[in-house]
C-alpha atoms as a PDB file:
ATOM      1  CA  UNK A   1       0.000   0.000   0.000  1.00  0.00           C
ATOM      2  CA  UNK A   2       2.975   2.496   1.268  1.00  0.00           C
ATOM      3  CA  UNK A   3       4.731   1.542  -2.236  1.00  0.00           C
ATOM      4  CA  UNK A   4       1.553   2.412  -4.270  1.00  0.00           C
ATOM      5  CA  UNK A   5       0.624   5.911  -2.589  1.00  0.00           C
ATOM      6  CA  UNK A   6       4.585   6.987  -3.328  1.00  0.00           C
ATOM      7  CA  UNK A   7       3.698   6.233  -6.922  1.00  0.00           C
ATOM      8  CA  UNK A   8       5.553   2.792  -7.533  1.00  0.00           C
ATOM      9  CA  UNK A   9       3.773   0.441 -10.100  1.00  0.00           C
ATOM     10  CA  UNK A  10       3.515  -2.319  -8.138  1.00  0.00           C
ATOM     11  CA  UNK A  11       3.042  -6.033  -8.628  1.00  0.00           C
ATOM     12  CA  UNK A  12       1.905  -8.164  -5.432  1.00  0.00           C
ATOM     13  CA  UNK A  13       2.162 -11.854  -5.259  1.00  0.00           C
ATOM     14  CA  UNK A  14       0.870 -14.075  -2.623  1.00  0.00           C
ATOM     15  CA  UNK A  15      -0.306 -17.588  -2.746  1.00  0.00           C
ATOM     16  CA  UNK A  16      -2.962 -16.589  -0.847  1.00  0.00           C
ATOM     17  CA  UNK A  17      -6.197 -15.765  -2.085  1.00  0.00           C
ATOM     18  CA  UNK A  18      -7.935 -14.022   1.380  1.00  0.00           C
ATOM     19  CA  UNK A  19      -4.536 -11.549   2.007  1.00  0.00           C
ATOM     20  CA  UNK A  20      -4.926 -10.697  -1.570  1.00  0.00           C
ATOM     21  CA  UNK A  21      -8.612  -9.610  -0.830  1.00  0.00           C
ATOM     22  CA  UNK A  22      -7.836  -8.152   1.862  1.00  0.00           C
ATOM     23  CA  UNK A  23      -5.018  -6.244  -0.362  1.00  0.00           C
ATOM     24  CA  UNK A  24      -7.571  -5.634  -2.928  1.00  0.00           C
ATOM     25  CA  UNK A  25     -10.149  -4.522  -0.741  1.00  0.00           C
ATOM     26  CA  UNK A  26      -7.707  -1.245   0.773  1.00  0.00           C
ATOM     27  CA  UNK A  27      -6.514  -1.101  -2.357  1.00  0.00           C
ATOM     28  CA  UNK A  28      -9.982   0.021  -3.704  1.00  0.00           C
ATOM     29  CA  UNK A  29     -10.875   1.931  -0.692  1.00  0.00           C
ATOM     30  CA  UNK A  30      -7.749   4.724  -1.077  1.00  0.00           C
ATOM     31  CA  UNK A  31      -8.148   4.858  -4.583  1.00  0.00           C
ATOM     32  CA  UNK A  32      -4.911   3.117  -5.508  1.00  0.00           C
ATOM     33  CA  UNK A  33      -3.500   0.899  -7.741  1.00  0.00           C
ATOM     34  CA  UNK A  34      -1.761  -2.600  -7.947  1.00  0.00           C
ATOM     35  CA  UNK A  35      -1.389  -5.756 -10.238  1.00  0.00           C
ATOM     36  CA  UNK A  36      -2.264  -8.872  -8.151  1.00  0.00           C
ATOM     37  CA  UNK A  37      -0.887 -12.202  -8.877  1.00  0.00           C
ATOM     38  CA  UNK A  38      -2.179 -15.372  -6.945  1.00  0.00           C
ATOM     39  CA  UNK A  39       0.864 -17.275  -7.470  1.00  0.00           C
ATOM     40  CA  UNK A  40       3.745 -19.007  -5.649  1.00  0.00           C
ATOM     41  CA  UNK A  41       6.616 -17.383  -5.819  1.00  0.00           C
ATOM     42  CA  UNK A  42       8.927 -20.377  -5.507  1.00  0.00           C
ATOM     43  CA  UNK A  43       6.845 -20.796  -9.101  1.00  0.00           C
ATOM     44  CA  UNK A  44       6.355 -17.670 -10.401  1.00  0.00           C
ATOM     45  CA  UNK A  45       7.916 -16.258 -13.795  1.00  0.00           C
ATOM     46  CA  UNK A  46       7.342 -12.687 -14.215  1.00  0.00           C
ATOM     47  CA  UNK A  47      10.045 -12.781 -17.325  1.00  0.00           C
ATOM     48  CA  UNK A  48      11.178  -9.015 -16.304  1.00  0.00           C
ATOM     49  CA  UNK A  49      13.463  -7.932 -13.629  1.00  0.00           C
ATOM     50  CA  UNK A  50      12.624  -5.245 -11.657  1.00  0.00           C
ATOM     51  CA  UNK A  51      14.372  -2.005 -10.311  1.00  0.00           C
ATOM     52  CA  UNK A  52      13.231  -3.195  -6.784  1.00  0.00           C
ATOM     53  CA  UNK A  53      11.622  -6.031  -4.297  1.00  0.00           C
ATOM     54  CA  UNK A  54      10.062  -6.131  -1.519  1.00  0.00           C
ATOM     55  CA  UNK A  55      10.270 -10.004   0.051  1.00  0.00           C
ATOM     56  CA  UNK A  56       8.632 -10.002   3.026  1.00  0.00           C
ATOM     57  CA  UNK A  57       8.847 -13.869   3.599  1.00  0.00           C
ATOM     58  CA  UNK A  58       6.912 -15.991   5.420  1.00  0.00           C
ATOM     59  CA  UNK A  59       7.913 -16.679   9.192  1.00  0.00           C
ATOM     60  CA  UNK A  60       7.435 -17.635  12.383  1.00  0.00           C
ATOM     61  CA  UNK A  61       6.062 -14.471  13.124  1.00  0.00           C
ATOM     62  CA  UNK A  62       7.734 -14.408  16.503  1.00  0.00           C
ATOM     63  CA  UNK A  63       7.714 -10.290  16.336  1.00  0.00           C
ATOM     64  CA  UNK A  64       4.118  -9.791  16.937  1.00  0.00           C
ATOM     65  CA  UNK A  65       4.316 -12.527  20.251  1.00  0.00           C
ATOM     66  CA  UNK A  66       2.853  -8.634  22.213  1.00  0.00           C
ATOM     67  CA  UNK A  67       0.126  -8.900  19.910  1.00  0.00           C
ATOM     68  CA  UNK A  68      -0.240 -12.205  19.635  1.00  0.00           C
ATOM     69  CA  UNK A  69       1.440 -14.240  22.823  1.00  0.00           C
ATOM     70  CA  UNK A  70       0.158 -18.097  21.091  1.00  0.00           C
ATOM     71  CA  UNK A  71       3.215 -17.770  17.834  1.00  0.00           C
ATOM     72  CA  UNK A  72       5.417 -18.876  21.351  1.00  0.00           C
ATOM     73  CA  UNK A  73       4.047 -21.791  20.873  1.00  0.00           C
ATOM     74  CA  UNK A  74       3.949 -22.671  17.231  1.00  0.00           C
ATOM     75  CA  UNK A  75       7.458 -21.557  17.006  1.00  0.00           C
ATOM     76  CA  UNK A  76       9.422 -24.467  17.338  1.00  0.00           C
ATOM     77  CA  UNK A  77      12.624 -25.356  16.325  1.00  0.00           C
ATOM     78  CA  UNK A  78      11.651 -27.483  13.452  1.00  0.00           C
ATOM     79  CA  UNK A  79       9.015 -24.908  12.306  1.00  0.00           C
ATOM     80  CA  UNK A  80      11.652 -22.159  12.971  1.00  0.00           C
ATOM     81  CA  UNK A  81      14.383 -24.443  10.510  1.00  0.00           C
ATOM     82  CA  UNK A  82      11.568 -24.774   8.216  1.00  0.00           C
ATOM     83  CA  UNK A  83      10.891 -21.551   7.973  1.00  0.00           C
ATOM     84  CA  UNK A  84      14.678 -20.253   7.230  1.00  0.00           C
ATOM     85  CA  UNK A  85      14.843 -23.006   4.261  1.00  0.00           C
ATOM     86  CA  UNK A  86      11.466 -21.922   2.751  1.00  0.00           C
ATOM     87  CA  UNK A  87      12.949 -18.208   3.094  1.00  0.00           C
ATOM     88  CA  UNK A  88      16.453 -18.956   1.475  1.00  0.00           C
ATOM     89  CA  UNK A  89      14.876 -20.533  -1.170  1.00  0.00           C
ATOM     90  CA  UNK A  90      12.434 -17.274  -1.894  1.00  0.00           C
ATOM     91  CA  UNK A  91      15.328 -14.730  -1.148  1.00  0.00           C
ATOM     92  CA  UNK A  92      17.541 -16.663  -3.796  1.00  0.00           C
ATOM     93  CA  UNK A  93      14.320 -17.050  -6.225  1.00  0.00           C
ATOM     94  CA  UNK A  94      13.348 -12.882  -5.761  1.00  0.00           C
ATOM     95  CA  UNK A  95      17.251 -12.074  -6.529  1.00  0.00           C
ATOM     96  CA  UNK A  96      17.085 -13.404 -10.252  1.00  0.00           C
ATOM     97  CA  UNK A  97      14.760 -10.694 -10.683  1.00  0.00           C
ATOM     98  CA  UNK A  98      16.504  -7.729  -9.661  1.00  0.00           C
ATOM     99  CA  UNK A  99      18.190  -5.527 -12.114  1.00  0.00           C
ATOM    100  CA  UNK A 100      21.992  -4.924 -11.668  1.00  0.00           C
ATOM    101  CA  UNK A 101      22.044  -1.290  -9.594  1.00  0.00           C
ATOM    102  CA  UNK A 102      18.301  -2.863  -8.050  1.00  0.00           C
ATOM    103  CA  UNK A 103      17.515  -3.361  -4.560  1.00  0.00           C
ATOM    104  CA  UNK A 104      15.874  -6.726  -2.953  1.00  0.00           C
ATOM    105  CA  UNK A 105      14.506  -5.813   0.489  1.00  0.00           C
ATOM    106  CA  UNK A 106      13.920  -8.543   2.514  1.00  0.00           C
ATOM    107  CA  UNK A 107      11.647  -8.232   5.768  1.00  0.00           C
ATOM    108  CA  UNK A 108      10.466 -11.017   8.457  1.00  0.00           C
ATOM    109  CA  UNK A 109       8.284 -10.467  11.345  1.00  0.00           C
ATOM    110  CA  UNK A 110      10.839 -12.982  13.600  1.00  0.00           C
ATOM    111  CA  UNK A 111      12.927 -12.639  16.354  1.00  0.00           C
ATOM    112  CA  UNK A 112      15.015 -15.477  15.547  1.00  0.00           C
ATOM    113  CA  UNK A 113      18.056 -15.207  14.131  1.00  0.00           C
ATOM    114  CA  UNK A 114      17.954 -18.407  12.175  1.00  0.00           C
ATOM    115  CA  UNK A 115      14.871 -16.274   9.980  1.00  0.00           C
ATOM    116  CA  UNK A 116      16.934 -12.826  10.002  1.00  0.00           C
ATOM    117  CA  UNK A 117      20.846 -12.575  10.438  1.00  0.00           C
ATOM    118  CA  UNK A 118      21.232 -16.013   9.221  1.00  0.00           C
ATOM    119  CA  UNK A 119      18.945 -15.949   6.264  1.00  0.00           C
ATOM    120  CA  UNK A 120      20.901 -12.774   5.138  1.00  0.00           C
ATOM    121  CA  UNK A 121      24.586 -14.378   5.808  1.00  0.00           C
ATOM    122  CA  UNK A 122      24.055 -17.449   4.056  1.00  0.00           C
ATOM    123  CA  UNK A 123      22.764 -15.672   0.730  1.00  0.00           C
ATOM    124  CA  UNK A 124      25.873 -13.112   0.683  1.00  0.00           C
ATOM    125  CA  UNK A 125      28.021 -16.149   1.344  1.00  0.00           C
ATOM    126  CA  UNK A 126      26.383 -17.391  -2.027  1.00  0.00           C
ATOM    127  CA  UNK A 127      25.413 -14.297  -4.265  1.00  0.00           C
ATOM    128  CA  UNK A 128      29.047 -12.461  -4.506  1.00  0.00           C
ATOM    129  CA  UNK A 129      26.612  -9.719  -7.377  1.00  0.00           C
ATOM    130  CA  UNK A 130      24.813  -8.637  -3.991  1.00  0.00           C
ATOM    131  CA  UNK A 131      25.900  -6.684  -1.277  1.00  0.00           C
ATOM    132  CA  UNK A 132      24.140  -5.404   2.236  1.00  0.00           C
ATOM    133  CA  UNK A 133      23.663  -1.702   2.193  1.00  0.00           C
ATOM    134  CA  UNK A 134      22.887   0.255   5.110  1.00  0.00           C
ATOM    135  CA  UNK A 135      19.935   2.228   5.002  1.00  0.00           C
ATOM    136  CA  UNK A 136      19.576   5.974   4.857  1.00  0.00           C
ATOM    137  CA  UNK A 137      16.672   8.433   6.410  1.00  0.00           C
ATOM    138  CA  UNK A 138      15.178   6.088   9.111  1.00  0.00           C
ATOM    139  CA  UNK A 139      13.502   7.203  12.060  1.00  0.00           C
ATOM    140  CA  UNK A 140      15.919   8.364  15.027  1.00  0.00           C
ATOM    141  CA  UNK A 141      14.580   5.063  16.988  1.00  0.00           C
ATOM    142  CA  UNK A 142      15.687   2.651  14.435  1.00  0.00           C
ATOM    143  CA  UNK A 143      19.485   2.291  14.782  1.00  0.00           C
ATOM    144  CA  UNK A 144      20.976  -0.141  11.736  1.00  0.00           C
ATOM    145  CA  UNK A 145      23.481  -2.739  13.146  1.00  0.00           C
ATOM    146  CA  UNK A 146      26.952  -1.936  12.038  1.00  0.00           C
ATOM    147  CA  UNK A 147      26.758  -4.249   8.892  1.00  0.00           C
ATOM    148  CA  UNK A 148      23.221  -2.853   7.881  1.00  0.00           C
ATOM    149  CA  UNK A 149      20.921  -4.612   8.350  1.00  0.00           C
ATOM    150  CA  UNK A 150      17.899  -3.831  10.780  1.00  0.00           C
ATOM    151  CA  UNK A 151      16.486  -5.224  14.083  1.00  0.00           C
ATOM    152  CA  UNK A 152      13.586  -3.657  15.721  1.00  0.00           C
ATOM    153  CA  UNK A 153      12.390  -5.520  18.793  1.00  0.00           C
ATOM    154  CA  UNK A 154       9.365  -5.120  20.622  1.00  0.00           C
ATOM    155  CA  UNK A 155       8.476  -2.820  23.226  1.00  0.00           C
ATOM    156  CA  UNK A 156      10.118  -0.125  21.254  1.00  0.00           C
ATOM    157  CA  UNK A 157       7.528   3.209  21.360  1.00  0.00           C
ATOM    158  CA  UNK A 158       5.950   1.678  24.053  1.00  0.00           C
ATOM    159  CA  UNK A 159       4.295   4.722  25.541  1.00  0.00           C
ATOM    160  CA  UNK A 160       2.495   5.299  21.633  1.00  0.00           C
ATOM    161  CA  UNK A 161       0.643   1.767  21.750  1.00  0.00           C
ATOM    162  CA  UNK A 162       4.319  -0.568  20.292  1.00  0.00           C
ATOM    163  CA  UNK A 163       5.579  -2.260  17.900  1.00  0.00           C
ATOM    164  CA  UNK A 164       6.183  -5.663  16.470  1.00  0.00           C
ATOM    165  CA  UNK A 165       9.940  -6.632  16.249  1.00  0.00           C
ATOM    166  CA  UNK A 166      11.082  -7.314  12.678  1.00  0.00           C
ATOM    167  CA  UNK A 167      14.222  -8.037  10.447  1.00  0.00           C
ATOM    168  CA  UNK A 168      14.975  -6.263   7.332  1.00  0.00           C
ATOM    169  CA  UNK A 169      17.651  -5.978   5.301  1.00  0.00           C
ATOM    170  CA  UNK A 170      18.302  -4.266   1.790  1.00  0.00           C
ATOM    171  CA  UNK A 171      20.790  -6.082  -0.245  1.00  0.00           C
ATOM    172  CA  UNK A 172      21.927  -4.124  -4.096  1.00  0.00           C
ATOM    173  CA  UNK A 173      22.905  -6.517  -6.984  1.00  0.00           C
ATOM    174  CA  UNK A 174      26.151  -4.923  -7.545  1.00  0.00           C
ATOM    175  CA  UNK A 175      26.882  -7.098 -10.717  1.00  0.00           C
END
């Protein structure tokens, strides 16, 4: 939605059909615009590559446990391994697709490390065209870690209602 009201063309895919009526549904309501794919990604051919992507990857959603105190429970350490696999495989799908000079932003709503830091080391450790780039113009609360990537954790703005803790990390095909 953010990407559409800045004036991005923007293509959303999600295998699932309710979040992309939900999508569809705001989308209509502000007036904006989007192409919607029902598709999985690990499947998807958009033949193009793009200037820019937004992967926010499917997780254990550990991040929103203030929100949402049962994802303690589901997140296991099998369902925590099987998320990072399902995510390497997406983050290495999403970066065939991204122009040389592009950016591939990649977000999880996890506190684990095995989901964030880990996901992003092993890829680099693969994809010598890519490098981490630390991000410019963020609020004065969100402090990038040395390397450049992002960790916001919970709690953080407590006294204006939160937030969930997330990962991100924008990585530029440099080749």
């Amino acid at each position: 939605m953010q990407l559409a009201a800045a004036g991005h063309e923007v293509i959303a895919v999600d295998s699932s059909e309710s979040r992309l009526g939900r999508l569809r549904e705001n989308l209509q309501r502000t007036n904006l615009a989007a192409e919607l794919v029902r598709a999985d990604a690990l499947q998807w051919d958009p033949r193009r590559t793009f200037d820019a992507i937004l992967l926010d990857a499917p997780c254990s959603a550990t991040g929103t446990f203030r929100r949402h105190p049962e994802v303690l429970y589901r997140a296991r350490p099998a369902v925590i391994a099987d998320n990072a696999g399902l995510q390497t495989r997406l983050l290495d799908r999403a970066s065939r697709w991204v122009k040389p000079g592009g950016a591939l932003v990649y977000s999880v709503c996890s506190l684990e490390p095995q989901e964030g830091e880990q996901v992003i080391d092993r890829f680099l450790a693969e994809h010598a065209e890519f490098a981490l780039e630390r991000p410019t113009g963020l609020p004065e609360f969100v402090g990038p870690a040395e390397c450049g990537w992002i960790r916001i954790l919970p709690g953080l703005l407590e006294a204006e209602g939160g937030l969930d803790g997330f990962f991100m990390a924008r990585l530029v095909r440099t080749a």
